[in-house]
Protein backbone atom coordinates (compact mmCIF):
# COMPACT_ATOMS: atom_id res chain seq x y z
CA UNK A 1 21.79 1.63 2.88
CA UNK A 2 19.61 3.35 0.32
CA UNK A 3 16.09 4.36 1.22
CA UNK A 4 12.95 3.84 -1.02
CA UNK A 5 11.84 6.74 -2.47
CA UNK A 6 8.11 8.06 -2.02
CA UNK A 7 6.84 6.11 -5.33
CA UNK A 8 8.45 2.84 -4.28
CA UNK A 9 7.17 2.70 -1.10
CA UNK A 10 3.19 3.51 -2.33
CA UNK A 11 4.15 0.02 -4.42
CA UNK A 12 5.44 -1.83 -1.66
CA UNK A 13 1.92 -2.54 -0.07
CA UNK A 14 0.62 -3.22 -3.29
CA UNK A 15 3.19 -5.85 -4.39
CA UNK A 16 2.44 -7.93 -1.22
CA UNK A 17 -1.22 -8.22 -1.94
CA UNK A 18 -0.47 -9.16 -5.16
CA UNK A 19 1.88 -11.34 -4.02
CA UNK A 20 -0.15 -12.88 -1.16
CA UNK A 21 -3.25 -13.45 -3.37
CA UNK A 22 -1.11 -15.74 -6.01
CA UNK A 23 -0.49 -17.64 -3.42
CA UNK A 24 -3.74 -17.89 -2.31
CA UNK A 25 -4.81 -18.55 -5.40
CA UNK A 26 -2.32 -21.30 -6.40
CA UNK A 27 -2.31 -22.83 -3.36
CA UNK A 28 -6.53 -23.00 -3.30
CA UNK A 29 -6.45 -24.58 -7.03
CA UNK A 30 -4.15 -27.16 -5.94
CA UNK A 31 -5.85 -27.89 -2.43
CA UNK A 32 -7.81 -31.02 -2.08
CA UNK A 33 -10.81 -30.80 0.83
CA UNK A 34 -13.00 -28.47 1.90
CA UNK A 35 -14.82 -25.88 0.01
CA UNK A 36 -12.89 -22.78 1.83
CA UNK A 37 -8.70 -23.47 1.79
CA UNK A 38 -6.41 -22.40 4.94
CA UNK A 39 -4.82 -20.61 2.72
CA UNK A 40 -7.91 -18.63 1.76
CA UNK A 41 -8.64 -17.77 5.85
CA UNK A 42 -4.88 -16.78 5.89
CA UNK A 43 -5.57 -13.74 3.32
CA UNK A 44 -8.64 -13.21 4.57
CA UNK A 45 -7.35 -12.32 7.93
CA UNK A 46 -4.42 -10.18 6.07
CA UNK A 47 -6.56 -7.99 4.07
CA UNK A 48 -7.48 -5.30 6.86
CA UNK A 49 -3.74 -5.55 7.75
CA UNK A 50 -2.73 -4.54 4.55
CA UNK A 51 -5.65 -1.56 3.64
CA UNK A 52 -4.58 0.15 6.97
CA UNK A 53 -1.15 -0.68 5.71
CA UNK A 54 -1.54 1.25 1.75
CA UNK A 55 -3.55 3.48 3.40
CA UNK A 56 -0.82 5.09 6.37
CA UNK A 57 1.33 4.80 3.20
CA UNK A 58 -0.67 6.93 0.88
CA UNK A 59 -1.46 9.25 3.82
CA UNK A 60 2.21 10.01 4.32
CA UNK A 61 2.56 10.49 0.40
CA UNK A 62 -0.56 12.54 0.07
CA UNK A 63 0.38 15.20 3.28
CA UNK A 64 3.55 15.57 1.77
CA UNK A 65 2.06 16.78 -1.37
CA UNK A 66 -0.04 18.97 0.70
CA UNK A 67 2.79 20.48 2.54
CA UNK A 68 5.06 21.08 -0.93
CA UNK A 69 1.64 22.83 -2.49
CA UNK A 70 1.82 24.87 0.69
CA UNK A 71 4.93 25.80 0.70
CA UNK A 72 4.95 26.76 -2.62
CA UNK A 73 2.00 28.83 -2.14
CA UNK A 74 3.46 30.69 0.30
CA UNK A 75 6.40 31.91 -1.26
CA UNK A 76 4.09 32.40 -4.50
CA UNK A 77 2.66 34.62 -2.30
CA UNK A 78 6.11 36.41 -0.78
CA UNK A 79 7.39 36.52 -4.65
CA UNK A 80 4.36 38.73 -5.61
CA UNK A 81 4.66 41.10 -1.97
C-alpha cells in the first residue's frame, strides 16, 4: 500500500472539515424545527477534535522541516571546515 506523502496528509484534516461543514450546512438548510440543528451540535462537538487533529499534523510537518534545515546546516558547516 502506498503512503501519503507529507503534503497530502496536511490536506487530509482539512478536507474533512470541509467536508463535515457541507454537511452541516445542507443538512441545517433542509432541517425543519428548532433554531439550532443536530447536525449543527454534531460539528460543534467535532471542531476541537479536528484543530488538535491539523494541528499534530502540521507539527509533524513543521519539525521535519526543522530537522532537514538542521541537517543541512550542519554539513554547511562540515563543507566549509
Amino acid at each position: 500500500m502506498k503512503t501519503l506523502g507529507p503534503r497530502a496528509s496536511l490536506w487530509i484534516p482539512t478536507a474533512f472539515v470541509a467536508g463535515l461543514s457541507a454537511i452541516t450546512v445542507i443538512v441545517g438548510q433542509y432541517e425543519k424545527g428548532p433554531a439550532l440543528p443536530g447536525s449543527m451540535i454534531v460539528f460543534v462537538c467535532f471542531l476541537p477534535c479536528v484543530t488538535m487533529m491539523i494541528a499534530q499534523v502540521t507539527h509533524r510537518y513543521v519539525s521535519g522541516l526543522e530537522a532537514r534545515i538542521a541537517m543541512l546546516e550542519q554539513q554547511s558547516r562540515q563543507g566549509r571546515a
